[in-house]
N, C-alpha and C. Protein backbone atom coordinates (compact mmCIF):
# COMPACT_ATOMS: atom_id res chain seq x y z
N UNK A 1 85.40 151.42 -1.34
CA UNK A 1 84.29 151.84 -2.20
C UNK A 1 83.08 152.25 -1.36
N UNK A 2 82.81 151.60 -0.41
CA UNK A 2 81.70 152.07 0.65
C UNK A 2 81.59 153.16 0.93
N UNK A 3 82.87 154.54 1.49
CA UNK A 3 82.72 155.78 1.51
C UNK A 3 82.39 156.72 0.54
N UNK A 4 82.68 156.04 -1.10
CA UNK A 4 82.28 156.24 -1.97
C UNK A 4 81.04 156.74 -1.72
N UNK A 5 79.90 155.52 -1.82
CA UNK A 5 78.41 155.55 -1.64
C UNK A 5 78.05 154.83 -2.93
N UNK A 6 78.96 153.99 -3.53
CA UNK A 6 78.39 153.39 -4.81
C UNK A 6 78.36 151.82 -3.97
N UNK A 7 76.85 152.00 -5.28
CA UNK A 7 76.49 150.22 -5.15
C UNK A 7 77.77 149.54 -6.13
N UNK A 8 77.00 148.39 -5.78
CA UNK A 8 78.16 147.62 -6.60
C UNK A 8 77.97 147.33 -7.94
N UNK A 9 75.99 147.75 -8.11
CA UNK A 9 75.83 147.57 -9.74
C UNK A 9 76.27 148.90 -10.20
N UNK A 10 76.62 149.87 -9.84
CA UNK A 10 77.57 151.08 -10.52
C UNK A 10 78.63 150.66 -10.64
N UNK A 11 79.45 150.43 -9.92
CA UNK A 11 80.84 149.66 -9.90
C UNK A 11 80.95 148.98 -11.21
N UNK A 12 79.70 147.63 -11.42
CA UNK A 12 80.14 147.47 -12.72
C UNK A 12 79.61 147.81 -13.60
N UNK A 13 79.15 148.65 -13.43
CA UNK A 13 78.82 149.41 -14.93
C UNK A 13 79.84 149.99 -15.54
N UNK A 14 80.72 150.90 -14.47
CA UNK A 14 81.65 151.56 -14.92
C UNK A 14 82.90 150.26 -15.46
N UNK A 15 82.75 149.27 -14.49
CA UNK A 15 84.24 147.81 -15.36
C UNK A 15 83.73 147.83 -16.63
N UNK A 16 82.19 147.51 -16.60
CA UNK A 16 81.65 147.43 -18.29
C UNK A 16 82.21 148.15 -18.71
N UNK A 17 82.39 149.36 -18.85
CA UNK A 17 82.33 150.88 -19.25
C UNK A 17 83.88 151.07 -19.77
N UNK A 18 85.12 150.27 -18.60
CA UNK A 18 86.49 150.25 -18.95
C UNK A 18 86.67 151.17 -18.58
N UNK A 19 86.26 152.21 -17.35
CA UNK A 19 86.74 153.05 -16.73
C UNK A 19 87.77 152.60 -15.46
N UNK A 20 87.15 151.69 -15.26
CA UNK A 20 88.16 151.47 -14.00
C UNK A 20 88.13 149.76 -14.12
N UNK A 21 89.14 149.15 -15.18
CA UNK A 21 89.06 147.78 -14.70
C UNK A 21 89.92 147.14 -14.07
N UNK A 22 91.03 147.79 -13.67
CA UNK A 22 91.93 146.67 -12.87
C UNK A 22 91.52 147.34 -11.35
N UNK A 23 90.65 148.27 -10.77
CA UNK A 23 90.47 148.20 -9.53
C UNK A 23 89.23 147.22 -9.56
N UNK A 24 88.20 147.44 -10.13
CA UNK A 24 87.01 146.58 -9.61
C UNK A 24 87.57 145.03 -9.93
N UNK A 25 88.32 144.83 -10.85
CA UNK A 25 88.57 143.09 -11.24
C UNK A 25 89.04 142.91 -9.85
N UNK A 26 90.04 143.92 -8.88
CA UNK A 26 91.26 143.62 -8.10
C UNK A 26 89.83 143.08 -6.59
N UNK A 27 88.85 144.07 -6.76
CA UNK A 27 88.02 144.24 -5.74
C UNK A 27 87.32 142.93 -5.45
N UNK A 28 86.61 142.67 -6.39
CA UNK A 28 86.20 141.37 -6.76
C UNK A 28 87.34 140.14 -5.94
């Protein structure tokens, strides 16, 4: 996610969001 350039409160915005939840749960 770092090359990304996202923080991590984007990150969960988007788990909020249910765009991406089994990578950020996995990340975590």
């Amino acid at each position: 996610y770092r090359r990304f350039g996202l923080s991590r409160n984007k990150l969960r915005e988007l788990a909020m969001n249910g765009d991406v939840p089994g990578l950020v749960k996995s990340s975590w």
